[in-house]
Protein backbone atom coordinates (compact mmCIF):
# COMPACT_ATOMS: atom_id res chain seq x y z
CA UNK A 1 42.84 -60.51 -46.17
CA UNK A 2 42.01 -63.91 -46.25
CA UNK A 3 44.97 -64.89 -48.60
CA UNK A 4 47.23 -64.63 -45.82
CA UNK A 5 45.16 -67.39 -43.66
CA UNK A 6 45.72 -70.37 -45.00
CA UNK A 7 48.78 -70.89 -42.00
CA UNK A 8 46.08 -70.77 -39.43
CA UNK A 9 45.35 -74.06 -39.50
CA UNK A 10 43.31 -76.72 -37.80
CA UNK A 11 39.63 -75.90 -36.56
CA UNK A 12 40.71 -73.24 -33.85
CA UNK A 13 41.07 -70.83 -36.68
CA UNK A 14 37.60 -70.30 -37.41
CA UNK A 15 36.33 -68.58 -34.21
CA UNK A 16 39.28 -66.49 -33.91
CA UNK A 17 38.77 -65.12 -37.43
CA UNK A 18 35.59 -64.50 -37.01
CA UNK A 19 36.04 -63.04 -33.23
CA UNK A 20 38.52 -60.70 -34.92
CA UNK A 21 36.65 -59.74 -37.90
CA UNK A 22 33.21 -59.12 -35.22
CA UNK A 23 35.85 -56.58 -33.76
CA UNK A 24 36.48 -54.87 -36.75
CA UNK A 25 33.15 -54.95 -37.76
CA UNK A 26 31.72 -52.58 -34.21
CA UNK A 27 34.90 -50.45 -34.99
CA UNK A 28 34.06 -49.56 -38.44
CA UNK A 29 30.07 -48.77 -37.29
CA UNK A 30 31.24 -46.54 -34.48
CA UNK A 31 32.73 -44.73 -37.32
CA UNK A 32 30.19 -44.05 -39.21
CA UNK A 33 27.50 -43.74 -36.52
CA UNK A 34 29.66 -41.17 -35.43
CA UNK A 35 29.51 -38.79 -38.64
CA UNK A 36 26.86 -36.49 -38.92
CA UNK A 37 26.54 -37.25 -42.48
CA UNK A 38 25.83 -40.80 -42.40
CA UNK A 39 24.68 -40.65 -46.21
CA UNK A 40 27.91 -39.40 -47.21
CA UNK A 41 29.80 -41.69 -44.63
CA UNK A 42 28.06 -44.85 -45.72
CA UNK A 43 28.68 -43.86 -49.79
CA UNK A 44 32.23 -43.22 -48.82
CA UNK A 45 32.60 -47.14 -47.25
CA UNK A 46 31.01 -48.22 -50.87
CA UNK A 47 33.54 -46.51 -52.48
CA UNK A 48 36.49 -47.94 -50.54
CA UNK A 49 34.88 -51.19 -50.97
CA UNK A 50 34.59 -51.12 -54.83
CA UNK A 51 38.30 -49.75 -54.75
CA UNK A 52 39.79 -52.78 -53.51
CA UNK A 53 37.33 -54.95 -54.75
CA UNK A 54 38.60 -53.36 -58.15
CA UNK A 55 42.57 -53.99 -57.44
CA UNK A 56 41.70 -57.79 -56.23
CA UNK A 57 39.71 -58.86 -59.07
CA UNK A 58 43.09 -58.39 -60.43
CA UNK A 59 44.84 -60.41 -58.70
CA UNK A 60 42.33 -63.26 -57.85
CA UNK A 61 41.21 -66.07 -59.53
CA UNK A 62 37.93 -65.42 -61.17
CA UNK A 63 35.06 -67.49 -59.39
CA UNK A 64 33.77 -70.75 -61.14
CA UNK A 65 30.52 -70.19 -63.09
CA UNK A 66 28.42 -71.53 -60.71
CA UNK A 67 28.96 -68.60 -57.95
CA UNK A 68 28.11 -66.03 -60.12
CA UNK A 69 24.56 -66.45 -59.22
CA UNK A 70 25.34 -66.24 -56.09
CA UNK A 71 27.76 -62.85 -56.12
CA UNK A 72 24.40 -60.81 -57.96
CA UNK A 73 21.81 -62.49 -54.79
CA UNK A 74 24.54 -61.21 -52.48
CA UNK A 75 25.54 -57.44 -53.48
CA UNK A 76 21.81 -56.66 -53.90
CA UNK A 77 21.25 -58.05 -50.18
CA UNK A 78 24.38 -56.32 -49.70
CA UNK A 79 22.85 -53.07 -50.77
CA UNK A 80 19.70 -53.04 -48.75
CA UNK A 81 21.77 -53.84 -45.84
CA UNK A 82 23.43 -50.65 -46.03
CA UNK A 83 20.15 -48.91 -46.99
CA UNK A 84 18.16 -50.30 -43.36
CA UNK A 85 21.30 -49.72 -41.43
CA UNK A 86 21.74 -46.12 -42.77
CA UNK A 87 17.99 -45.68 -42.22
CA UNK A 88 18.49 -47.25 -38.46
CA UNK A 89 21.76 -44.85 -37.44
CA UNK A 90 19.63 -41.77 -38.80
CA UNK A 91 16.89 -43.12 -36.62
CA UNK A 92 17.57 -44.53 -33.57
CA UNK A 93 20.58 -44.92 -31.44
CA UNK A 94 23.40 -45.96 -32.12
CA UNK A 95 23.36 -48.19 -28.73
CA UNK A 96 19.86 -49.94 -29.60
CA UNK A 97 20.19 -50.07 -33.52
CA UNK A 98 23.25 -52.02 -33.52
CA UNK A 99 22.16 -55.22 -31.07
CA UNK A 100 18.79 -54.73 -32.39
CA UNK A 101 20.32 -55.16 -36.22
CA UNK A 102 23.32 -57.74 -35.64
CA UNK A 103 21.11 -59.70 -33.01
CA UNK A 104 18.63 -60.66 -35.51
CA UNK A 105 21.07 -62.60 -37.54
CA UNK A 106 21.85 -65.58 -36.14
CA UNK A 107 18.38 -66.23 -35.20
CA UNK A 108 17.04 -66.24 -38.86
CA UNK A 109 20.26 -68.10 -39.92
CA UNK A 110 19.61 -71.02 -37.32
CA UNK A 111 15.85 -71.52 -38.10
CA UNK A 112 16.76 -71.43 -42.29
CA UNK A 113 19.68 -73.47 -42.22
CA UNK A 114 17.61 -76.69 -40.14
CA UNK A 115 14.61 -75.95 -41.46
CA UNK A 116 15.07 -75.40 -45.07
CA UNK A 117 18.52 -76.45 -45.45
CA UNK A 118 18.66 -79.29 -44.20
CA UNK A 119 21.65 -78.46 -41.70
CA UNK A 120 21.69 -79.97 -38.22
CA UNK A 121 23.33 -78.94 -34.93
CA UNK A 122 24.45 -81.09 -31.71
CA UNK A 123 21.56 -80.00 -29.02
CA UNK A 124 24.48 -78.21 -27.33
CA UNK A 125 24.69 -75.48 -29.83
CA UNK A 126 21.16 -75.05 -30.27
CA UNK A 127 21.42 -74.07 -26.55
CA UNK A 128 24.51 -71.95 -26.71
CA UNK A 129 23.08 -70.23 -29.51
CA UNK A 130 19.49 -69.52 -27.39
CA UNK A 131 22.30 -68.18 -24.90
CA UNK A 132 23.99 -65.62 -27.12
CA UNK A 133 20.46 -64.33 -28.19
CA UNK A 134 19.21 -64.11 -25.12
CA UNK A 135 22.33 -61.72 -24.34
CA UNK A 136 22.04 -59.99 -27.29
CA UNK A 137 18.19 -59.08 -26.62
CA UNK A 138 19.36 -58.35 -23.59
CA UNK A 139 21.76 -55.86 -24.75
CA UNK A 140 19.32 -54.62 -27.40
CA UNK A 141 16.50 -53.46 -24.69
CA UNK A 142 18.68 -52.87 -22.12
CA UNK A 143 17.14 -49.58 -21.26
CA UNK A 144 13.68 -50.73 -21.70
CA UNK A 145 11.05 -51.40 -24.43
CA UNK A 146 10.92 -48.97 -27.32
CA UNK A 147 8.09 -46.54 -27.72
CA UNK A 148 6.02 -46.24 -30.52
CA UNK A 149 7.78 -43.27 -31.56
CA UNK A 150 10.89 -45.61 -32.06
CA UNK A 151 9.11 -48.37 -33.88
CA UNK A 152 10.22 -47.04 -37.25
CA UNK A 153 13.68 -47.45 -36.11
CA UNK A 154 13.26 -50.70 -34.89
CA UNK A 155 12.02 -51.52 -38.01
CA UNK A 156 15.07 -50.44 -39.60
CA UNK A 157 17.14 -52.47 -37.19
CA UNK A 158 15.06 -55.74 -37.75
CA UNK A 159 15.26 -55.59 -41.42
CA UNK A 160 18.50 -55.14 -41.19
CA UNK A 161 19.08 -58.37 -39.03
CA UNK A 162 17.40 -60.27 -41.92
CA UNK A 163 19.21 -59.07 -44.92
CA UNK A 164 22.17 -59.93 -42.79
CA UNK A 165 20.96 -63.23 -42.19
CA UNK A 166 20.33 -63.52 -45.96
CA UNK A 167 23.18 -63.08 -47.16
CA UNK A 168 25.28 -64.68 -44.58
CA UNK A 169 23.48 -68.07 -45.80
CA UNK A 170 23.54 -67.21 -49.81
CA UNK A 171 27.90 -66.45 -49.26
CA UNK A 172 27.96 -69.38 -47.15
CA UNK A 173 26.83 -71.74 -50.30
CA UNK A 174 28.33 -69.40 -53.07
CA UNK A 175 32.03 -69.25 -51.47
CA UNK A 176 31.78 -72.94 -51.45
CA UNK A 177 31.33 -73.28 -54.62
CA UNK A 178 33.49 -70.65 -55.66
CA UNK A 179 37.09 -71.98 -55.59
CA UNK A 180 38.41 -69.14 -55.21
CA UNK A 181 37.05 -67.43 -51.55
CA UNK A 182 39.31 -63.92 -52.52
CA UNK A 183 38.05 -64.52 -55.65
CA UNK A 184 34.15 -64.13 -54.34
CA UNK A 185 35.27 -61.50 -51.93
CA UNK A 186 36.72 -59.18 -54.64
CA UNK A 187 33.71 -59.52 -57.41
CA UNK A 188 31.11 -59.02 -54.62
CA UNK A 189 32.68 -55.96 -53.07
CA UNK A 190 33.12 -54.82 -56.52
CA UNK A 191 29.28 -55.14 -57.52
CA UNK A 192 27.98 -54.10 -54.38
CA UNK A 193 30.39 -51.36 -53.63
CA UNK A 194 29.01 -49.46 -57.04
CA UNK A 195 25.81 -49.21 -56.10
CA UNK A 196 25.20 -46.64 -53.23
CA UNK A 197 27.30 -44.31 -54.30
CA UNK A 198 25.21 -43.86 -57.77
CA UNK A 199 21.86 -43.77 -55.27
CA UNK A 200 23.41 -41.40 -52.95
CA UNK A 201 24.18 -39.11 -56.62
CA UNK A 202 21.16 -39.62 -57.46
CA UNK A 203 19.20 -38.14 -54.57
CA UNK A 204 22.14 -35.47 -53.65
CA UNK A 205 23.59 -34.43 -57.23
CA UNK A 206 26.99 -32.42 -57.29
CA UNK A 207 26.41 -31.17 -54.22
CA UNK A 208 27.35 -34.63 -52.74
CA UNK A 209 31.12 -34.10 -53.39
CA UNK A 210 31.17 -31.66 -51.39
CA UNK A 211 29.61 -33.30 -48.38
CA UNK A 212 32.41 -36.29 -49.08
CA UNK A 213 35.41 -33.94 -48.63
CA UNK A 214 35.95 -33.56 -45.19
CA UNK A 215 34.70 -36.94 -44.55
CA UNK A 216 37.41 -38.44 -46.48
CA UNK A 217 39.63 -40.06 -44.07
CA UNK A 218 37.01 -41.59 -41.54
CA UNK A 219 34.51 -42.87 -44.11
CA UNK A 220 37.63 -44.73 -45.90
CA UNK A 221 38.99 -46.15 -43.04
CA UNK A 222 35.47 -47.54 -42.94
CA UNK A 223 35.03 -48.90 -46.00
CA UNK A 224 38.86 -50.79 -45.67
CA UNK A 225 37.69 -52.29 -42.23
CA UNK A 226 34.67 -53.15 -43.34
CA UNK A 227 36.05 -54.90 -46.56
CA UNK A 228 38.44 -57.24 -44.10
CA UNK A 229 36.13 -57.40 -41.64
CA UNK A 230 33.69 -59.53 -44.30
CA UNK A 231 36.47 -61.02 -46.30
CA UNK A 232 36.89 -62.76 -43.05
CA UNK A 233 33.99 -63.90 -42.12
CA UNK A 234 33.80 -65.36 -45.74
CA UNK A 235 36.97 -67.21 -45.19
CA UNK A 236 35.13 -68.74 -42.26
CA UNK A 237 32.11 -69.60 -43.94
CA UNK A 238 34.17 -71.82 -46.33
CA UNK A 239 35.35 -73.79 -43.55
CA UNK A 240 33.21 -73.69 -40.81
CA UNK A 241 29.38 -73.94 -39.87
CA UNK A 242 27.29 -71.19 -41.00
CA UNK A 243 25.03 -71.16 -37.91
CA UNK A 244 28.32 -71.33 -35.30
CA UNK A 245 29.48 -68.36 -37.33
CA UNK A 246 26.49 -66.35 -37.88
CA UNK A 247 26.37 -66.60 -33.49
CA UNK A 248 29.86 -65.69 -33.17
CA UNK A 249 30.32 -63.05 -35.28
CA UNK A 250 27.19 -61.23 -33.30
CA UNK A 251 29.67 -60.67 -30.67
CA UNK A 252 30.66 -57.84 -32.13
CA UNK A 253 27.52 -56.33 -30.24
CA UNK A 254 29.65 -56.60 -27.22
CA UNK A 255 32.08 -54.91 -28.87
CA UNK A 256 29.74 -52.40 -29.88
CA UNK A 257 28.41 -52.09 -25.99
CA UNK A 258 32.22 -51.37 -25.23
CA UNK A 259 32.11 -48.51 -27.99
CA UNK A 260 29.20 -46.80 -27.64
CA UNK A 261 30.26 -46.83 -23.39
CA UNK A 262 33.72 -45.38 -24.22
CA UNK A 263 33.79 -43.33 -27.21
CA UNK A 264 30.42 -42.19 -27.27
CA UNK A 265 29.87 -41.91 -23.57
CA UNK A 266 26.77 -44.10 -23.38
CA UNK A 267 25.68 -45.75 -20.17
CA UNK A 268 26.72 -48.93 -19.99
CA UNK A 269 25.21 -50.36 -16.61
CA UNK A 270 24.23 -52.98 -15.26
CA UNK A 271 22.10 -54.66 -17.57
CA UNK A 272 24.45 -54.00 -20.76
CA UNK A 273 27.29 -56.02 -18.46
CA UNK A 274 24.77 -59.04 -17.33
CA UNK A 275 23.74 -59.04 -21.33
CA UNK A 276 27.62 -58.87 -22.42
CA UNK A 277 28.52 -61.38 -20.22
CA UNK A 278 25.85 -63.56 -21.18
CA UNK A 279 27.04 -63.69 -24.42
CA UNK A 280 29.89 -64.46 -23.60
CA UNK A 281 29.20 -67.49 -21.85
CA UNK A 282 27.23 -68.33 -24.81
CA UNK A 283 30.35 -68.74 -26.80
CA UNK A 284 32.19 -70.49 -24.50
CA UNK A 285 29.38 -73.16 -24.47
CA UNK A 286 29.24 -72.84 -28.00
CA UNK A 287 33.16 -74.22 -28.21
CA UNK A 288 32.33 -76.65 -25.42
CA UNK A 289 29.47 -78.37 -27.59
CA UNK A 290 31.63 -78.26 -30.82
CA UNK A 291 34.38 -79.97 -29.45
């Protein structure tokens, strides 16, 4: 968690924390895209997060005043995250949704942060961001436009791209302001963590516990990856730039690519590799111009 990161020092720590947690971020959606219950999978993560969410308020400082505002704005964006994504995996594949959903992001997170924010970027970044989209489209319509029969799904995917976006840039002014960034992590996973589980009971009833049993051990695992996965991203955000990160962290598409090709057997092809390897070339310009 990010407690233990403080001996990573010096500005090299911020891509590698976030390169790590984009890893751990594909891992724990080939998980649950690969349950046939994604309802129960997804309420299972929720309750792992609000688990140790629950043990670390305990043992972190509570967050000044002044990010409180910003924990509530983030566990409801939080929630209809999980909501589009769910919606997206039941959809579509797991192939498309995923570079269609995390793609999005750093798009909408480069446009608000210069135009609204005020934030500025070298020219160089602007370009090796347009790079790392560019591969990530890439790797989103790698097998070729979607039909109208997959436009719902698409939908699902491109919503979920901007609530990511959204609450990338609301964490990456509310951890700031925080003083405490295990202190933010723990109270939002704690909020947000609550409230699928008591949607998921409300459409299912009893019967949903017994759709959770044998789902037990992967949809946990989820939820604990997922928690570090965003606890370090949020570690970045408090030291880094939120538009860098928000590109970076999209690499876990490439991951994903490398998931979907292995463990689901997808085809990975030509046109997957040109996009993957287009994004990564985007990141390498991306350190180039930051340096």
């Amino acid at each position: 968690m990010p407690a233990v990161l403080p001996s990573l020092t010096g500005a090299a720590a911020v891509p590698l924390v976030v390169l790590a947690s984009a890893v751990l971020h594909a891992v724990w959606n080939g998980l649950t895209h690969g349950l046939d219950d994604k309802l129960a999978g997804f309420t299972l993560i929720s309750l792992a997060s609000a688990g140790c969410g629950g043990v670390l308020v305990c043992l972190a400082p509570v967050p000044d005043p002044a990010a409180w505002p910003y924990i509530g704005a983030s566990a409801a964006l939080q929630v209809a995250y999980q909501l589009l994504l769910l919606r997206a995996y039941q959809l579509g594949d797991f192939g498309q949704m995923y570079p269609t959903a995390r793609g999005t992001s750093p798009v909408v997170v480069a446009l608000v942060s210069t135009t609204f924010l005020g934030h500025s970027l070298p020219v160089g970044q602007y370009l090796a961001i347009a790079v790392i989209v560019c591969g990530l489209a890439g790797l989103a319509f790698a097998d070729g436009v979607p039909g109208r029969s997959h436009l719902p799904a698409l939908a699902a995917a491109l919503g979920t791209g901007v609530m990511i976006a959204s609450y990338t840039l609301v964490d990456g002014t509310g951890v700031r302001v925080s003083g405490s960034v295990l202190g933010y992590v723990a109270w939002l996973f704690l909020c947000q963590g609550l409230v699928l589980p008591l949607i998921a009971w409300g459409l299912r009833g009893p019967a949903l516990l017994t759709t959770l049993r044998p789902l037990y051990g992967r949809g946990l695992a989820g939820g604990l990856l997922s928690l570090l996965a965003y606890g370090l991203v949020v570690w970045a955000q408090s030291r880094g730039d939120l538009a860098t990160i928000a590109a970076l962290r999209e690499t876990s598409i490439v991951f994903g690519a490398l998931i979907g090709a292995v463990v689901f057997r997808e085809r990975l092809g030509h046109r997957r590799i040109t996009a993957s390897v287009t994004v990564l070339a985007g990141i390498a310009l991306l350190q180039l111009a930051a340096a």
